[in-house]
C-alpha atoms as a PDB file:
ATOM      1  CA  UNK A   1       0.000   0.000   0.000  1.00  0.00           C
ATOM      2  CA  UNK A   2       3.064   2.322   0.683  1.00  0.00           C
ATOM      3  CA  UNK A   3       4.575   1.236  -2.261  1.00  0.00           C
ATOM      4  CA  UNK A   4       1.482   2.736  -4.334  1.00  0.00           C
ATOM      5  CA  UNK A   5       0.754   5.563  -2.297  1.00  0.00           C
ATOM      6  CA  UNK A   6       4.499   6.645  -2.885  1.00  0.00           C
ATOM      7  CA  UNK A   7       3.953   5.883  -6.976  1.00  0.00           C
ATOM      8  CA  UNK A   8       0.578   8.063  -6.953  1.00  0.00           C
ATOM      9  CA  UNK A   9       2.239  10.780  -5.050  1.00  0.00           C
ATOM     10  CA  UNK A  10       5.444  10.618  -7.426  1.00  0.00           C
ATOM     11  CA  UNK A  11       2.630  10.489 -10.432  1.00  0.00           C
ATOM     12  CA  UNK A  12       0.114  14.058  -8.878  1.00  0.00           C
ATOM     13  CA  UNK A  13       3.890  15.095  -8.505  1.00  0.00           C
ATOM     14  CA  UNK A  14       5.423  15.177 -11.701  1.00  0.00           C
ATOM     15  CA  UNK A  15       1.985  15.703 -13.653  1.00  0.00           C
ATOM     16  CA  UNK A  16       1.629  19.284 -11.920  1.00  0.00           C
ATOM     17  CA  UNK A  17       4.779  20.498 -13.636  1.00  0.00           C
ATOM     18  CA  UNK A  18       2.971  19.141 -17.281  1.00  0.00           C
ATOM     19  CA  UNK A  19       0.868  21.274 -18.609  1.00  0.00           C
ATOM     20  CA  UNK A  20      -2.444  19.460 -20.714  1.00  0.00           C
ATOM     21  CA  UNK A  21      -3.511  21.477 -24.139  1.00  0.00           C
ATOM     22  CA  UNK A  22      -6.519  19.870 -25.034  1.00  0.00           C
ATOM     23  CA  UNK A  23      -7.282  21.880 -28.705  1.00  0.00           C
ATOM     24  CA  UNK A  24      -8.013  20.635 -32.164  1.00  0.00           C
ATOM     25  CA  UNK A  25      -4.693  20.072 -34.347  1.00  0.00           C
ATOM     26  CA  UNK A  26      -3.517  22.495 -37.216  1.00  0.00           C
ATOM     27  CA  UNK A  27      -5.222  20.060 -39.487  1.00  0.00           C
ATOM     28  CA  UNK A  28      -8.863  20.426 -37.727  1.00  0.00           C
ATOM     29  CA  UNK A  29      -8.079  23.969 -37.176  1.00  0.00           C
ATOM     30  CA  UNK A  30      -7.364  24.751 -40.939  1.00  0.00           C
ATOM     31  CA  UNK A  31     -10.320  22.213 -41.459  1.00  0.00           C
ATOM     32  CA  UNK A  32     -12.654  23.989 -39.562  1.00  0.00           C
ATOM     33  CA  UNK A  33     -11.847  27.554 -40.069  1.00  0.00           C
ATOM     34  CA  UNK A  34     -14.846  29.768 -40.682  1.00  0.00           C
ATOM     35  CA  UNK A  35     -15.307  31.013 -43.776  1.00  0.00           C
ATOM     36  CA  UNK A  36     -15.883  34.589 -42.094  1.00  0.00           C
ATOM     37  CA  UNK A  37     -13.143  34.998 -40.796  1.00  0.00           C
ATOM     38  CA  UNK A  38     -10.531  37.674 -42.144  1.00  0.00           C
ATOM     39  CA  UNK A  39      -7.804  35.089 -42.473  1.00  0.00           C
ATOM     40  CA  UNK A  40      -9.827  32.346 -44.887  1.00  0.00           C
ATOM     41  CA  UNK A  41     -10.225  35.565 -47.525  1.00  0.00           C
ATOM     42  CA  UNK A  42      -6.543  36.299 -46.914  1.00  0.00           C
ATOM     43  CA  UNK A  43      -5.760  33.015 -47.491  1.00  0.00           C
ATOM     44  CA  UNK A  44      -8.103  33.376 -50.869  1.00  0.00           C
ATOM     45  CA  UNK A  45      -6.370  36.291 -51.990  1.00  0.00           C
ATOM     46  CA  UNK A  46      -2.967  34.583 -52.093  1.00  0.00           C
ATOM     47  CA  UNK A  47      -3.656  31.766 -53.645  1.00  0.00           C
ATOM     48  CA  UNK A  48      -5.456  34.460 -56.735  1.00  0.00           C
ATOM     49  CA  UNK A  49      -2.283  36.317 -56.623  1.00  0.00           C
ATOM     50  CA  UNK A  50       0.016  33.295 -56.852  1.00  0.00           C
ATOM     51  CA  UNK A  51      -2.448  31.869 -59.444  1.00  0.00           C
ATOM     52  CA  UNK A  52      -2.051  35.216 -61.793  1.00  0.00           C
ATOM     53  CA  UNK A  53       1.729  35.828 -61.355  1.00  0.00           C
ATOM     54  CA  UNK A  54       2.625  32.546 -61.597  1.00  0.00           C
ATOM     55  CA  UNK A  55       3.754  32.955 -65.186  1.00  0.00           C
ATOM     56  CA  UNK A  56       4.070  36.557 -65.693  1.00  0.00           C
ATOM     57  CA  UNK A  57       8.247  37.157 -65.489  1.00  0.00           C
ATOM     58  CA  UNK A  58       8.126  37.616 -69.293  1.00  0.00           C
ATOM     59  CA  UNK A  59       6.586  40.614 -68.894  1.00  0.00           C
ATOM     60  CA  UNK A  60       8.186  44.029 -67.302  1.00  0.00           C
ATOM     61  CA  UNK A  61       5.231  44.517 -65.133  1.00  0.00           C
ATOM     62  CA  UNK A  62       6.837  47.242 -62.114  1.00  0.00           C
ATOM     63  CA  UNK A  63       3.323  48.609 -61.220  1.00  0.00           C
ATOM     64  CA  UNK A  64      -0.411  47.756 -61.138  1.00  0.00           C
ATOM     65  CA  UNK A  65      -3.303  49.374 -60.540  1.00  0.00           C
ATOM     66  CA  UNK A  66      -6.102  46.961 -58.536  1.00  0.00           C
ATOM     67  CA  UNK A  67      -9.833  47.711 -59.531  1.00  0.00           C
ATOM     68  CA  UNK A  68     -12.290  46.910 -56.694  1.00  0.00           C
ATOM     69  CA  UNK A  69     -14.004  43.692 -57.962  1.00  0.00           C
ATOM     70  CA  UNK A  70     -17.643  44.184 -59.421  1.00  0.00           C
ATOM     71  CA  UNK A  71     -20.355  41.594 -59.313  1.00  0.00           C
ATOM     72  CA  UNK A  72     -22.783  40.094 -62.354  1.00  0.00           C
ATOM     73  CA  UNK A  73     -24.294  43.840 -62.801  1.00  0.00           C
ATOM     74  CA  UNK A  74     -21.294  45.151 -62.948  1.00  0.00           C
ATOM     75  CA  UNK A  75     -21.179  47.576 -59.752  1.00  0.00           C
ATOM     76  CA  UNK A  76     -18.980  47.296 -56.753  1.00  0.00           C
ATOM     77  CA  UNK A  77     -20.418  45.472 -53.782  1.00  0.00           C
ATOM     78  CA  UNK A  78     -19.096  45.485 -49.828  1.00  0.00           C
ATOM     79  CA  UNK A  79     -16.937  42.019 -50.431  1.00  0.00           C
ATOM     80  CA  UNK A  80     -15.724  43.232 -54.163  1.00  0.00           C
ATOM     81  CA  UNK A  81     -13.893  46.121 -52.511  1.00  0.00           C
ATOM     82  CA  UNK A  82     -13.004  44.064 -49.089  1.00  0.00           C
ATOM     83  CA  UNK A  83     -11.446  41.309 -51.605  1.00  0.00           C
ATOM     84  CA  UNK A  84      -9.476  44.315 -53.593  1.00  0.00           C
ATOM     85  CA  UNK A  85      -8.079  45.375 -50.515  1.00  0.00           C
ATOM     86  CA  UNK A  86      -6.731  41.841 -49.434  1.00  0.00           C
ATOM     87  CA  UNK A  87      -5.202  41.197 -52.752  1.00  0.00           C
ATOM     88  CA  UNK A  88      -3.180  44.541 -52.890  1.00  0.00           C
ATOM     89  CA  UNK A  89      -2.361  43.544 -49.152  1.00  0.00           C
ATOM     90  CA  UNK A  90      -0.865  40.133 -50.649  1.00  0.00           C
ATOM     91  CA  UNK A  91       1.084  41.929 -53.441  1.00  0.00           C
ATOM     92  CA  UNK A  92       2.589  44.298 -51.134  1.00  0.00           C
ATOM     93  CA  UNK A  93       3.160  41.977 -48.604  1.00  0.00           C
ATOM     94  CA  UNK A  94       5.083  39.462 -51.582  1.00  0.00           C
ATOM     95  CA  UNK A  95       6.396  42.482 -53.047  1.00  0.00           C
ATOM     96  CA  UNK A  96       5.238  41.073 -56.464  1.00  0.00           C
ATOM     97  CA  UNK A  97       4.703  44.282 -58.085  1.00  0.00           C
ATOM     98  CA  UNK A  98       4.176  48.340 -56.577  1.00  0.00           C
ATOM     99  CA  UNK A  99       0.387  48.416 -56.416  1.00  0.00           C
ATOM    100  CA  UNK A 100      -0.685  52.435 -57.236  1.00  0.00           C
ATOM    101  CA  UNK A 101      -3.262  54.103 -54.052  1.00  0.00           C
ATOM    102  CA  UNK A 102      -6.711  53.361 -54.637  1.00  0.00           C
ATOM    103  CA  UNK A 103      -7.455  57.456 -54.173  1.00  0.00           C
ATOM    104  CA  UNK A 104      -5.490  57.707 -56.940  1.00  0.00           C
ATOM    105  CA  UNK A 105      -7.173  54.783 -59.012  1.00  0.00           C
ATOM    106  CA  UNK A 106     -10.818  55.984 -58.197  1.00  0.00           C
ATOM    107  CA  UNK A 107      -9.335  59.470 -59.121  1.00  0.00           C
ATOM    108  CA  UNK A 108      -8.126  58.124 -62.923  1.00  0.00           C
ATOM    109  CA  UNK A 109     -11.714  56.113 -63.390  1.00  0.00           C
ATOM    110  CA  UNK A 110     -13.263  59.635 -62.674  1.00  0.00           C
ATOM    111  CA  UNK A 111     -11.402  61.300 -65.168  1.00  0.00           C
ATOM    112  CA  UNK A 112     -11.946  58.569 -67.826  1.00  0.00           C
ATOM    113  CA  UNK A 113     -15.372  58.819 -66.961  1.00  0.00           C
ATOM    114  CA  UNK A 114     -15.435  54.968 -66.450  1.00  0.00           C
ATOM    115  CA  UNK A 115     -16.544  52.791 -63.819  1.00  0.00           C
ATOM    116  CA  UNK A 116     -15.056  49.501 -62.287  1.00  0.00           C
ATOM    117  CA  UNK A 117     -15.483  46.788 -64.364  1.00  0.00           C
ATOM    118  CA  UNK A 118     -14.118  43.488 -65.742  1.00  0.00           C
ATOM    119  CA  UNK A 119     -13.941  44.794 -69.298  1.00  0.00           C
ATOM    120  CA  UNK A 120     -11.900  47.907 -70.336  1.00  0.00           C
ATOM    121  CA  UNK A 121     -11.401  49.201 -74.193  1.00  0.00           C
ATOM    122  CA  UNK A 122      -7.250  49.440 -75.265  1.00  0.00           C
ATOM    123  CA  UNK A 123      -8.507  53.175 -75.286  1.00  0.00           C
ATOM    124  CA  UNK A 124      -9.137  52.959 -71.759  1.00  0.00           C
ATOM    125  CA  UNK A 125      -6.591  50.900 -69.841  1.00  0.00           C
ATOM    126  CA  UNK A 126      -4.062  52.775 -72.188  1.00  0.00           C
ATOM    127  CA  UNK A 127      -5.287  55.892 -70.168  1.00  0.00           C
ATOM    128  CA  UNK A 128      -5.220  54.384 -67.005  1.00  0.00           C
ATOM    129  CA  UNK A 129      -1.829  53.183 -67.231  1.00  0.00           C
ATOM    130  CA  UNK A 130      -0.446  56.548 -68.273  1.00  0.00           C
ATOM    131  CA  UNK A 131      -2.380  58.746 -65.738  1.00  0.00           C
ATOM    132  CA  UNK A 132      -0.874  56.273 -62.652  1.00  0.00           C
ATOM    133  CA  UNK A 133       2.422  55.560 -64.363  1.00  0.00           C
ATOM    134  CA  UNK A 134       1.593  51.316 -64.039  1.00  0.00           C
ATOM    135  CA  UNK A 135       2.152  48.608 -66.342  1.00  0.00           C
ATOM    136  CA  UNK A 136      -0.906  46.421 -65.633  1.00  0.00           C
ATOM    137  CA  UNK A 137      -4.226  46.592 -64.348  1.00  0.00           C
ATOM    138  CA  UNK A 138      -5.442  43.745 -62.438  1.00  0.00           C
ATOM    139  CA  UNK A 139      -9.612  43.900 -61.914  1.00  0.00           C
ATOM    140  CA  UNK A 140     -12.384  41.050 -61.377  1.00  0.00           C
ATOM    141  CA  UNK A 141     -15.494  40.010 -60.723  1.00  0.00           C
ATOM    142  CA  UNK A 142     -17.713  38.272 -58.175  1.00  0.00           C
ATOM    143  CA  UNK A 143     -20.159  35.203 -59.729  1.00  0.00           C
ATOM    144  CA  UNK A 144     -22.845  33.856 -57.382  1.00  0.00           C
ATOM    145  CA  UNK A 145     -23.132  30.604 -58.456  1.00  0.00           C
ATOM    146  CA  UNK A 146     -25.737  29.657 -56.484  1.00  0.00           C
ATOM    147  CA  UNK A 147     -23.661  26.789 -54.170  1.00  0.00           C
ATOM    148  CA  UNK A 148     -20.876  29.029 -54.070  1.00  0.00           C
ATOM    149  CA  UNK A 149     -19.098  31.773 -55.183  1.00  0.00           C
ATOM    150  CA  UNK A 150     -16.680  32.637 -57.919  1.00  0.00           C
ATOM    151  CA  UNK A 151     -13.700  34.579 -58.005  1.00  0.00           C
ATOM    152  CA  UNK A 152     -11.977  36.045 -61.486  1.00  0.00           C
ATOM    153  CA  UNK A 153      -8.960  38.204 -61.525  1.00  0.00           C
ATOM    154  CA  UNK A 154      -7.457  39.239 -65.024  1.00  0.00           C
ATOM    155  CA  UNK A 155      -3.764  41.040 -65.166  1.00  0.00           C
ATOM    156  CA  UNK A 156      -4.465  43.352 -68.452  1.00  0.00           C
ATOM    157  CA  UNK A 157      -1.662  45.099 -69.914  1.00  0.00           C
ATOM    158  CA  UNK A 158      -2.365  48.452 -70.738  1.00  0.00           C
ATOM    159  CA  UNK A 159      -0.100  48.966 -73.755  1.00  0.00           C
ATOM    160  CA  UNK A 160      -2.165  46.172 -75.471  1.00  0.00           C
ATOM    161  CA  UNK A 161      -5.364  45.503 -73.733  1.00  0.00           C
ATOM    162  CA  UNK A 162      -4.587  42.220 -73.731  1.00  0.00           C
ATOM    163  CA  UNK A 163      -5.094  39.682 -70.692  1.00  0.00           C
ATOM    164  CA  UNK A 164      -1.745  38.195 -69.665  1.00  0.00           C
ATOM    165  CA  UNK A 165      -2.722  36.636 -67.043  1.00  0.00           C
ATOM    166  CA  UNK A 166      -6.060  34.726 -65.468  1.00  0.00           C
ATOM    167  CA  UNK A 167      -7.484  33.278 -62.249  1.00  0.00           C
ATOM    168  CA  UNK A 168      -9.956  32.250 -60.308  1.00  0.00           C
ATOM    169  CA  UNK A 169     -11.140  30.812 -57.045  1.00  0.00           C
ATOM    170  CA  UNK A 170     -13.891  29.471 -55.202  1.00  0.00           C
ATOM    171  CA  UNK A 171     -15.457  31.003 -52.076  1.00  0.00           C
ATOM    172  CA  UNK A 172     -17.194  29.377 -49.443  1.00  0.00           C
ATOM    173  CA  UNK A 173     -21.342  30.560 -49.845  1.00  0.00           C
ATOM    174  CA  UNK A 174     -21.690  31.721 -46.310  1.00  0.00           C
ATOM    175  CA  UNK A 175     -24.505  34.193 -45.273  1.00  0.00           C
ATOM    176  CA  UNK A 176     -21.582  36.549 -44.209  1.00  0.00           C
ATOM    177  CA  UNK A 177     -20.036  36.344 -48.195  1.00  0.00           C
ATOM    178  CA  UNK A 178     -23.869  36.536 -49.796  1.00  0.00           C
ATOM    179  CA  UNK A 179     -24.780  39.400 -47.215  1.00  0.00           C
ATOM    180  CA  UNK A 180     -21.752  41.524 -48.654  1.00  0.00           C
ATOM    181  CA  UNK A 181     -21.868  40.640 -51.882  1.00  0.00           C
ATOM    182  CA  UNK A 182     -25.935  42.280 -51.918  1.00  0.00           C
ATOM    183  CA  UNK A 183     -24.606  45.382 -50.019  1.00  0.00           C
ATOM    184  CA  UNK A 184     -23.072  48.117 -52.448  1.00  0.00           C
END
């Protein structure tokens, strides 16, 4: 009986120097993230970003200017500017490219008398590019697609009009994602 007593209190002991973490693994964590949480659209915005540059070295792309991100009708909901601001946080962040101020983007559309959209004329993104000195315009656009949501980035050059670059990605259909896509 000594013998065990002694092996219990050796045992209470040496467990009150352990400490016991009792959470879900970095698997179950990543697993279970919500999809409203700020870091699940970071995470979104990265892998667009890595997605479009992936094969863009051929080009001499210094600067870009990032168009909010419009929906089906073509106007600029809650999570279409949200998602514009994580991407050029991701660019910076990478240092991919400079990324031009948005005051200064919204100020150019103004003057070009143009809104945000997916589709700009040569004319146009020649324009842009001169008035904020970039290379490349990168803009999108937000499909509902009923059981979730899609995600299109283009990187346009604005010598040429041309798309050099394309990508997309799926978003989780949460009420939180829906709710800001329907708020402008």
């Amino acid at each position: 009986m000594k013998k065990q007593l002694s092996i219990f209190l050796i045992i209470v002991i040496f467990m009150a120097g352990c400490e016991l973490h009792i959470a879900p693994s970095d698997f179950l964590s990543k697993a279970l993230k919500t999809q409203s949480d700020s870091g699940y659209y970071r995470d979104k915005a990265h892998k667009l970003i890595k997605n479009l540059t992936k094969n863009v070295s051929e080009y001499e792309i210094n600067k870009v200017a990032v168009i909010d991100l419009v929906d089906e009708d073509g106007r600029v909901p809650i999570l279409g500017e949200y998602l514009s601001s994580r991407i050029v946080e991701d660019i910076t962040q990478r240092k991919v490219f400079r990324v031009a101020q948005k005051g200064e983007i919204e100020e150019a559309l103004s003057q070009l008398e143009v809104a945000p959209s997916l589709y700009y004329t040569r004319d146009v993104t020649q324009k842009m590019g001169e008035i904020l000195n970039a290379e490349a315009i990168i803009n999108g656009k937000i499909t509902d697609l009923g059981t979730n949501l899609d995600i299109q980035l283009v990187l346009i050059d604005i010598v040429t009009g041309e798309v050099i670059a394309s990508a997309s990605e799926p978003l989780n259909r949460t009420k939180f994602a829906v709710e800001m896509l329907r708020h402008f």
